[in-house]
Protein backbone atom coordinates (compact mmCIF):
# COMPACT_ATOMS: atom_id res chain seq x y z
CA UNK A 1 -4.95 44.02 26.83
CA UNK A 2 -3.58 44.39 23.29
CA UNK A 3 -2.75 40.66 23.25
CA UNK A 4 -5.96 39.48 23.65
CA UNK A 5 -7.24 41.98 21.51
CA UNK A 6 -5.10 40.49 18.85
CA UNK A 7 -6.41 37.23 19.43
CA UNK A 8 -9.57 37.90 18.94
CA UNK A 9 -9.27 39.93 15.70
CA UNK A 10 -6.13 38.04 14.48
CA UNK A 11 -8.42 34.44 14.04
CA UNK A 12 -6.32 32.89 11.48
CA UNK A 13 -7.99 29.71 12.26
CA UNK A 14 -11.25 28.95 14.62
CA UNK A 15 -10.07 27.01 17.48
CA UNK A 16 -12.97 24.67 18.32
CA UNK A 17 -13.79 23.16 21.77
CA UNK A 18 -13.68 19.79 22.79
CA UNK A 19 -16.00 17.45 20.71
CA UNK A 20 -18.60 15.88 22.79
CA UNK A 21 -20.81 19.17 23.98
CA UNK A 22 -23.35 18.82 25.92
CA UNK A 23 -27.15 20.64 24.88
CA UNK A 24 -28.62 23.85 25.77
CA UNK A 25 -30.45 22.26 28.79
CA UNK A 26 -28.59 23.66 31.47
CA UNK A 27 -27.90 26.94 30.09
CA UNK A 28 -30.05 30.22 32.24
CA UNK A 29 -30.53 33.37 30.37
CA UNK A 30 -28.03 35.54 30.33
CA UNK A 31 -25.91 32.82 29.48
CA UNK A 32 -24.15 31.31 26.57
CA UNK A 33 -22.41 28.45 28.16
CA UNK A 34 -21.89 26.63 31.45
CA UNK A 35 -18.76 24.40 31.77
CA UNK A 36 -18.03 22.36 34.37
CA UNK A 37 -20.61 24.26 36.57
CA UNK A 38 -19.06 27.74 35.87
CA UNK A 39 -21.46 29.85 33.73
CA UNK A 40 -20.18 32.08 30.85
CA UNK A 41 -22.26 35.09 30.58
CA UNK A 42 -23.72 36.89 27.42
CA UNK A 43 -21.96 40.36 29.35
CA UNK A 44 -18.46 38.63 28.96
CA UNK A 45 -19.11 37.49 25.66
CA UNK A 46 -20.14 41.13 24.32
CA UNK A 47 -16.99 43.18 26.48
CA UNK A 48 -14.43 40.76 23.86
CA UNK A 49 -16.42 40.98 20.79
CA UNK A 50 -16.77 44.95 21.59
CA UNK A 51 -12.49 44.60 22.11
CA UNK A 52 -12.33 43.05 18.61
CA UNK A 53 -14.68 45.57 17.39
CA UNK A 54 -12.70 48.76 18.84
CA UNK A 55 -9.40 46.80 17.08
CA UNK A 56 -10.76 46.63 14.06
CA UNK A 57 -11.77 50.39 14.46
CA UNK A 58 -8.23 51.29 15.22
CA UNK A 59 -6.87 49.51 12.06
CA UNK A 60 -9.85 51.38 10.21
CA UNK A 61 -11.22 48.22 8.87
CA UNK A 62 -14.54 47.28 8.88
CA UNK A 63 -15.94 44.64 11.59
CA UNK A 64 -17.04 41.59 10.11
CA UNK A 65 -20.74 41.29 9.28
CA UNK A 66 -22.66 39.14 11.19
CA UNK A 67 -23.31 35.37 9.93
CA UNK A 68 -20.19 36.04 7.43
CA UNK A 69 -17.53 33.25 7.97
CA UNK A 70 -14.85 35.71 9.27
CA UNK A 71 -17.69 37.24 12.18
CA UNK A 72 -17.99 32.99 12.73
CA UNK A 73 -13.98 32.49 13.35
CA UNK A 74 -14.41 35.63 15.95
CA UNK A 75 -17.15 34.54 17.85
CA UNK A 76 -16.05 31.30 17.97
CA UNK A 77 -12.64 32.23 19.41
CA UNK A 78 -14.30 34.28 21.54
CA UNK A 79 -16.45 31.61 23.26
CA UNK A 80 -13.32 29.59 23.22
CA UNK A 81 -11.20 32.00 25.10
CA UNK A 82 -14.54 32.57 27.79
CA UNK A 83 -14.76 28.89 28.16
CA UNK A 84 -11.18 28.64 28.73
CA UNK A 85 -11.18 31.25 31.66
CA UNK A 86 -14.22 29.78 32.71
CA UNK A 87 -12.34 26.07 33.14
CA UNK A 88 -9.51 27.90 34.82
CA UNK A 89 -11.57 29.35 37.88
CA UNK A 90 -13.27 25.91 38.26
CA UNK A 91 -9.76 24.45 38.15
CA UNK A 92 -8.16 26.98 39.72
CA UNK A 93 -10.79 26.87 42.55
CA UNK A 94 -9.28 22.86 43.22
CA UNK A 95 -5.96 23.96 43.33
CA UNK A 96 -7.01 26.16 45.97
CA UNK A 97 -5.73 29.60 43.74
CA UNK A 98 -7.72 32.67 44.23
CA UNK A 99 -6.98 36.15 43.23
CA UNK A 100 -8.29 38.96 45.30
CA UNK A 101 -9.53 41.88 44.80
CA UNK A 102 -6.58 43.25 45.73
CA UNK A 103 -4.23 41.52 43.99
CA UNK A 104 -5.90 42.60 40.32
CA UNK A 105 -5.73 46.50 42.34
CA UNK A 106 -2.46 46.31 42.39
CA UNK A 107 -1.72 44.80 39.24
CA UNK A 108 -3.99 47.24 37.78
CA UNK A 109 -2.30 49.94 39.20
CA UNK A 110 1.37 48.89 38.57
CA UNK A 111 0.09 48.41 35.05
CA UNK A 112 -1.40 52.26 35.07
CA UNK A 113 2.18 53.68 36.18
CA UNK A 114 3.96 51.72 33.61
CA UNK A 115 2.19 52.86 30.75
CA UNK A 116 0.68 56.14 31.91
CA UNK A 117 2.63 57.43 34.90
CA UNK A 118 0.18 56.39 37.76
CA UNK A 119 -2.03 58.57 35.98
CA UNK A 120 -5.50 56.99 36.30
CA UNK A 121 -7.28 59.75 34.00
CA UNK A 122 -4.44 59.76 31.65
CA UNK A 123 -4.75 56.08 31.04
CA UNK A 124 -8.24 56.13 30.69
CA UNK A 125 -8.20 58.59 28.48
CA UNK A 126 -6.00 55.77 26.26
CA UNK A 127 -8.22 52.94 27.08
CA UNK A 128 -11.12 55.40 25.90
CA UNK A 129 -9.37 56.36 22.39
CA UNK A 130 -9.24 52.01 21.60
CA UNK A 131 -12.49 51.65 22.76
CA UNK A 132 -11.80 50.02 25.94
CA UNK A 133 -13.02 50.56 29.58
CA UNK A 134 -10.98 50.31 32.99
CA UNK A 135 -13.35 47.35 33.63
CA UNK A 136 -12.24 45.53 31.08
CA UNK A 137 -8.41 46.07 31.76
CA UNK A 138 -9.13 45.03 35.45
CA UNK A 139 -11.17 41.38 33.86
CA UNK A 140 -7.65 41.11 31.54
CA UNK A 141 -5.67 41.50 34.59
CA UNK A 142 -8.12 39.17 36.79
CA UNK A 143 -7.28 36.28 33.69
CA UNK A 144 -3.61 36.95 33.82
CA UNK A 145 -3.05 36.76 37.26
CA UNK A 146 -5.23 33.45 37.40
CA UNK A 147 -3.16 32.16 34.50
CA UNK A 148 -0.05 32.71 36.00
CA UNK A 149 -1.12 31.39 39.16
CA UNK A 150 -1.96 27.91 37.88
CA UNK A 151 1.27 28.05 35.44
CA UNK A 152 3.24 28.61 38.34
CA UNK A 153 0.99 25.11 40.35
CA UNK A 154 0.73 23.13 37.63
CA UNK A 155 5.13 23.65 36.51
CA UNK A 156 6.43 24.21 40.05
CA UNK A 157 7.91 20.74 40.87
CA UNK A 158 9.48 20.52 37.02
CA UNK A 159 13.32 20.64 37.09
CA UNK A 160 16.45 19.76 34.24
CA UNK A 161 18.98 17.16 34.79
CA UNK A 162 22.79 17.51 34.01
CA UNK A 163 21.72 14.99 31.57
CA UNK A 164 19.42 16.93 29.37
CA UNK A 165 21.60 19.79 29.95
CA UNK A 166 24.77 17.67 28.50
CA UNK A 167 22.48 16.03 26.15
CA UNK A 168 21.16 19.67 24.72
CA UNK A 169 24.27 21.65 24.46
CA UNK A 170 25.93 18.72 23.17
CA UNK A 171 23.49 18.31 20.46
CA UNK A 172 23.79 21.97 19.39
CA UNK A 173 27.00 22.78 19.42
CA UNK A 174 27.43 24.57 16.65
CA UNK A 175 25.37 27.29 17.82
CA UNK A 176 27.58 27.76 21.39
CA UNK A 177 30.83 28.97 19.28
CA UNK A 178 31.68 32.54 19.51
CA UNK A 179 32.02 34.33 16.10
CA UNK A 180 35.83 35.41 14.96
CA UNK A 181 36.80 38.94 16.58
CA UNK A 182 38.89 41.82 16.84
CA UNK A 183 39.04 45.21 19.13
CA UNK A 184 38.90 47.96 16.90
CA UNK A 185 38.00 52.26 16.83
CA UNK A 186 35.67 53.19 14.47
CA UNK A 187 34.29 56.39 13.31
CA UNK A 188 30.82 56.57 12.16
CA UNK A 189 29.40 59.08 9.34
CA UNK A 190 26.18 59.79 7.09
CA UNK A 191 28.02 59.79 3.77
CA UNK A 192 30.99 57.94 1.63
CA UNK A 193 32.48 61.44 1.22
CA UNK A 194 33.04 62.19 4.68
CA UNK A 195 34.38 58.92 5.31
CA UNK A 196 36.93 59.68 3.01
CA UNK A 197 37.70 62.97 4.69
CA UNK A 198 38.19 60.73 8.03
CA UNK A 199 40.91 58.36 6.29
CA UNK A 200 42.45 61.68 5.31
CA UNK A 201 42.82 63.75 8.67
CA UNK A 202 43.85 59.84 10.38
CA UNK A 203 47.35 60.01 9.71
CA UNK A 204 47.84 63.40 11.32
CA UNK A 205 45.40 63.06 14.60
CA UNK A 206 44.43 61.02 17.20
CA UNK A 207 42.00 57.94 15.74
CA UNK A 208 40.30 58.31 19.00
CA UNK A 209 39.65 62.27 19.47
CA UNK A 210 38.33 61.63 15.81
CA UNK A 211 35.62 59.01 16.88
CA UNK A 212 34.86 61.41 20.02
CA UNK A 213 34.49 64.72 17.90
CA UNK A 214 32.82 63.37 14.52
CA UNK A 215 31.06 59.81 14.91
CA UNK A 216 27.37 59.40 14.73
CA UNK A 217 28.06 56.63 17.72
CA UNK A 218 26.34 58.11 20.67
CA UNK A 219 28.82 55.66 22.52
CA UNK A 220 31.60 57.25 20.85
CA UNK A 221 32.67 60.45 23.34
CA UNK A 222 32.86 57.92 25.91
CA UNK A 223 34.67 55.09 24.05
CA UNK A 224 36.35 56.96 21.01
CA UNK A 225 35.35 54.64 19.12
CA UNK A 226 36.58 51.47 20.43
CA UNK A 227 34.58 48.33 19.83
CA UNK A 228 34.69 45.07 19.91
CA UNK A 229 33.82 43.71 15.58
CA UNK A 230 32.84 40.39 15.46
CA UNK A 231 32.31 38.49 11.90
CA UNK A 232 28.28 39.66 10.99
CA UNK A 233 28.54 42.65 11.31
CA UNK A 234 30.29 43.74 8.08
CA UNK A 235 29.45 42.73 4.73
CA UNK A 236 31.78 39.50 3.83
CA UNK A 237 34.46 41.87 1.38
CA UNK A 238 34.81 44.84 4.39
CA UNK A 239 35.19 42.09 6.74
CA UNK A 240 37.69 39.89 5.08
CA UNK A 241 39.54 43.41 4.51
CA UNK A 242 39.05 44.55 8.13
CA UNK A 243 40.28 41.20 9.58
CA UNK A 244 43.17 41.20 7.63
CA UNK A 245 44.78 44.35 8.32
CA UNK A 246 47.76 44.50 10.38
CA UNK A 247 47.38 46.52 13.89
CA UNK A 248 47.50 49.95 13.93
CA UNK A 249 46.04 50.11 9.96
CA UNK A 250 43.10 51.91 8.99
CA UNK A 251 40.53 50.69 6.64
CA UNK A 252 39.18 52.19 3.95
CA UNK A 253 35.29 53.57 3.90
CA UNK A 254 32.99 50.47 4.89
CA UNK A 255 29.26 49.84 4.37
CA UNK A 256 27.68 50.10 8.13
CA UNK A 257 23.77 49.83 7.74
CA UNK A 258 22.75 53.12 6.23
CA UNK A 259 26.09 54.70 7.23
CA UNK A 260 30.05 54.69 6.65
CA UNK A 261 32.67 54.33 8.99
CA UNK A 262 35.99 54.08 8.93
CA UNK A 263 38.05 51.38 11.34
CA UNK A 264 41.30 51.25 12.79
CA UNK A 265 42.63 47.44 14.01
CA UNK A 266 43.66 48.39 17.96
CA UNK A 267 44.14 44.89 18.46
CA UNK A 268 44.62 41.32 16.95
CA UNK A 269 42.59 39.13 15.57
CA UNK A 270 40.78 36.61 18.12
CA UNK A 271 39.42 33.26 16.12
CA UNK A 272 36.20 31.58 16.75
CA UNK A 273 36.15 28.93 19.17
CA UNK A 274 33.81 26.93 21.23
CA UNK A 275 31.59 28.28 24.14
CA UNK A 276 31.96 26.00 27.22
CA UNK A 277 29.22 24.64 28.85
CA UNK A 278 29.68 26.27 31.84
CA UNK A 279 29.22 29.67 30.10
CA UNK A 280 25.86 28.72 28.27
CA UNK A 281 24.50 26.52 30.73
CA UNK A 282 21.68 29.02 32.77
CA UNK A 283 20.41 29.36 29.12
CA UNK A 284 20.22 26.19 27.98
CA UNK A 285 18.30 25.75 31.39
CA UNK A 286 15.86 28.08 30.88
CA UNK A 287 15.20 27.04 27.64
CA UNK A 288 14.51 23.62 28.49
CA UNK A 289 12.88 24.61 31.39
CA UNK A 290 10.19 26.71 29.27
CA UNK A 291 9.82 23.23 26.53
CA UNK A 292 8.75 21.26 29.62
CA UNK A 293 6.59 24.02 30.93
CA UNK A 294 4.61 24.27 27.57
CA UNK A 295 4.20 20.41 27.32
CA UNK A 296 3.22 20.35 30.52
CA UNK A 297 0.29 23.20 30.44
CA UNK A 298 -0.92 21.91 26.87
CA UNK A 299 -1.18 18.64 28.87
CA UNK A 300 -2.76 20.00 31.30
CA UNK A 301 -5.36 21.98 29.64
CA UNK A 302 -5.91 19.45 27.12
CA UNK A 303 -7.29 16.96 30.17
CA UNK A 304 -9.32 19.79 31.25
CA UNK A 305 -11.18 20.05 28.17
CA UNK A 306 -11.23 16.20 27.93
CA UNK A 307 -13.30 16.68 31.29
CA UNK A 308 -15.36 19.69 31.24
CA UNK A 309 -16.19 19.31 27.39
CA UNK A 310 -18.45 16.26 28.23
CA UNK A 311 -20.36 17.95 30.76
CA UNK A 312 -20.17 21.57 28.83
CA UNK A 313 -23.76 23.03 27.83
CA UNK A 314 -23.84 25.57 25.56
CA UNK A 315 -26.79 28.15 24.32
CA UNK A 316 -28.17 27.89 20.62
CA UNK A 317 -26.37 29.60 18.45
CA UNK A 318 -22.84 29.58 20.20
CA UNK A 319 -21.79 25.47 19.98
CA UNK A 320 -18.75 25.10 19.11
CA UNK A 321 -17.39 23.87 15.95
CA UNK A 322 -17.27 20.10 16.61
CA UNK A 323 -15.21 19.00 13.91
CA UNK A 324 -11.89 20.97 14.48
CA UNK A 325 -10.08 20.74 17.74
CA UNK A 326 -7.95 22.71 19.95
């Protein structure tokens, strides 16, 4: 829910529908647009303006007034997103994808235990306080599910070759090389001062019982301390000093975010060197994987809107803006 919210209040810049709309011939009342035979209702329309309404409430800003150019980018976004769920059930329909009523029960109610417990009062209560309704979460989910449905139709047959795989990673190698290293214990404190105290009490007790008895580390009493510090994590002076002490030294106080610590070397220094293939390669996979995915749904959805803008009809008062584009 929040991210369509934030769509609709966010509106950096009005996303207009296909040029070539049709008129206002075909449109029934109750309606503000039909596309490609599937109506979009004046209901749906006023549920996402009342969602960017309750936002705006939330953020204690006032809603745009009606006619001003900011209330014009919201409206407009909102017919745009309507139209676009409306192109999706008449597309989805073709592809033979149809969510239940089950299915958006479910999802519904996996999505009430993950953010409330499985408590249905409890998350109304929530929905209630942003000015939201349990209908409207279920017409969210009922979107989603149809989304992911076609995503999944439209991308299932895409696949990477060992060629764009050898082609990517060997194009960006410079980002597969693992960063200069060394095992070391550290002991983590609020202050300077009681870093110093650390480096004092070091040479006469255990690094490690140290680490386990006074570190901020929550990982500490487990590890005492040990770690594995890779270049990036210090500032470029404590690093250069940490990575050049011999094993078994211990550092003076070092900067570690809004703390101190002090390190002991535990082990030797291990130099940067190049990530095989073989280690990277699920990633590199993936990533491609999710380029082609995205060209392939913008593709998609652009020929969609090719199609149903020509035949779209839309109430007065609710055109789109025909001299942007998607």
């Amino acid at each position: 829910m929040a991210s369509r919210t934030s769509r609709l209040v966010a509106a950096a810049a009005v996303a207009a529908l296909a040029a070539g709309c049709g008129s206002s011939a075909k449109v029934s009342a109750g309606q503000i647009a039909v596309v490609c035979g599937e109506p979009v209702t004046k209901a749906q329309f006023d549920s996402l303006m009342a969602e960017g309404r309750a936002a705006y409430k939330l953020q204690k800003q006032p809603f745009p007034a009606a006619g001003s150019s900011r209330y014009e980018q919201i409206k407009h976004n909102v017919v745009l997103l309507l139209v676009e769920h409306a192109e999706q059930r008449e597309e989805g329909a073709k592809l033979g994808i149809r969510v239940t009523d089950a299915q958006v029960a479910t999802a519904t109610r996996n999505l009430i235990r993950s953010q409330a417990g499985g408590s249905k009062a409890t998350f109304e209560q929530s929905l209630a306080k942003q000015g939201l309704t349990l209908a409207q979460v279920r017409d969210s989910v009922r979107s989603n599910l149809l989304q992911k449905a076609i995503s999944d139709r439209v991308t299932a047959k895409l696949e990477v070759s060992d060629a764009e795989i050898r082609a990517y990673y060997a194009k960006n190698r410079a980002q597969y090389r693992s960063p200069r290293s060394r095992a070391v214990r550290e002991v983590v404190v609020k202050t300077k001062a009681e870093a110093l105290k650390v480096v004092a009490q070091a040479d006469r007790a255990d690094f490690a019982q140290l680490a386990r008895t006074l570190s901020l580390d929550p990982n500490a009493k487990r590890t005492g301390g040990q770690l594995l510090l890779e270049d990036g994590t210090l500032s470029l002076d404590d690093a250069a000093a940490v990575f050049a002490m011999p094993v078994g030294q211990i550092s003076k106080p070092v900067r570690v975010g809004p703390s101190w610590a002090v390190v002991k070397a535990v082990g030797p220094v291990q130099p940067s060197r190049q990530v095989p293939l073989a280690q990277v390669r699920l990633p590199i996979v993936q990533y491609i994987l999710g380029q082609k995915r995205q060209t392939a749904l913008r593709t998609w959805q652009g020929s969609v809107d090719r199609r149903c803008g020509s035949k779209a009809s839309y109430a007065k008062g609710y055109e789109p803006l025909v001299s942007a584009s998607r």
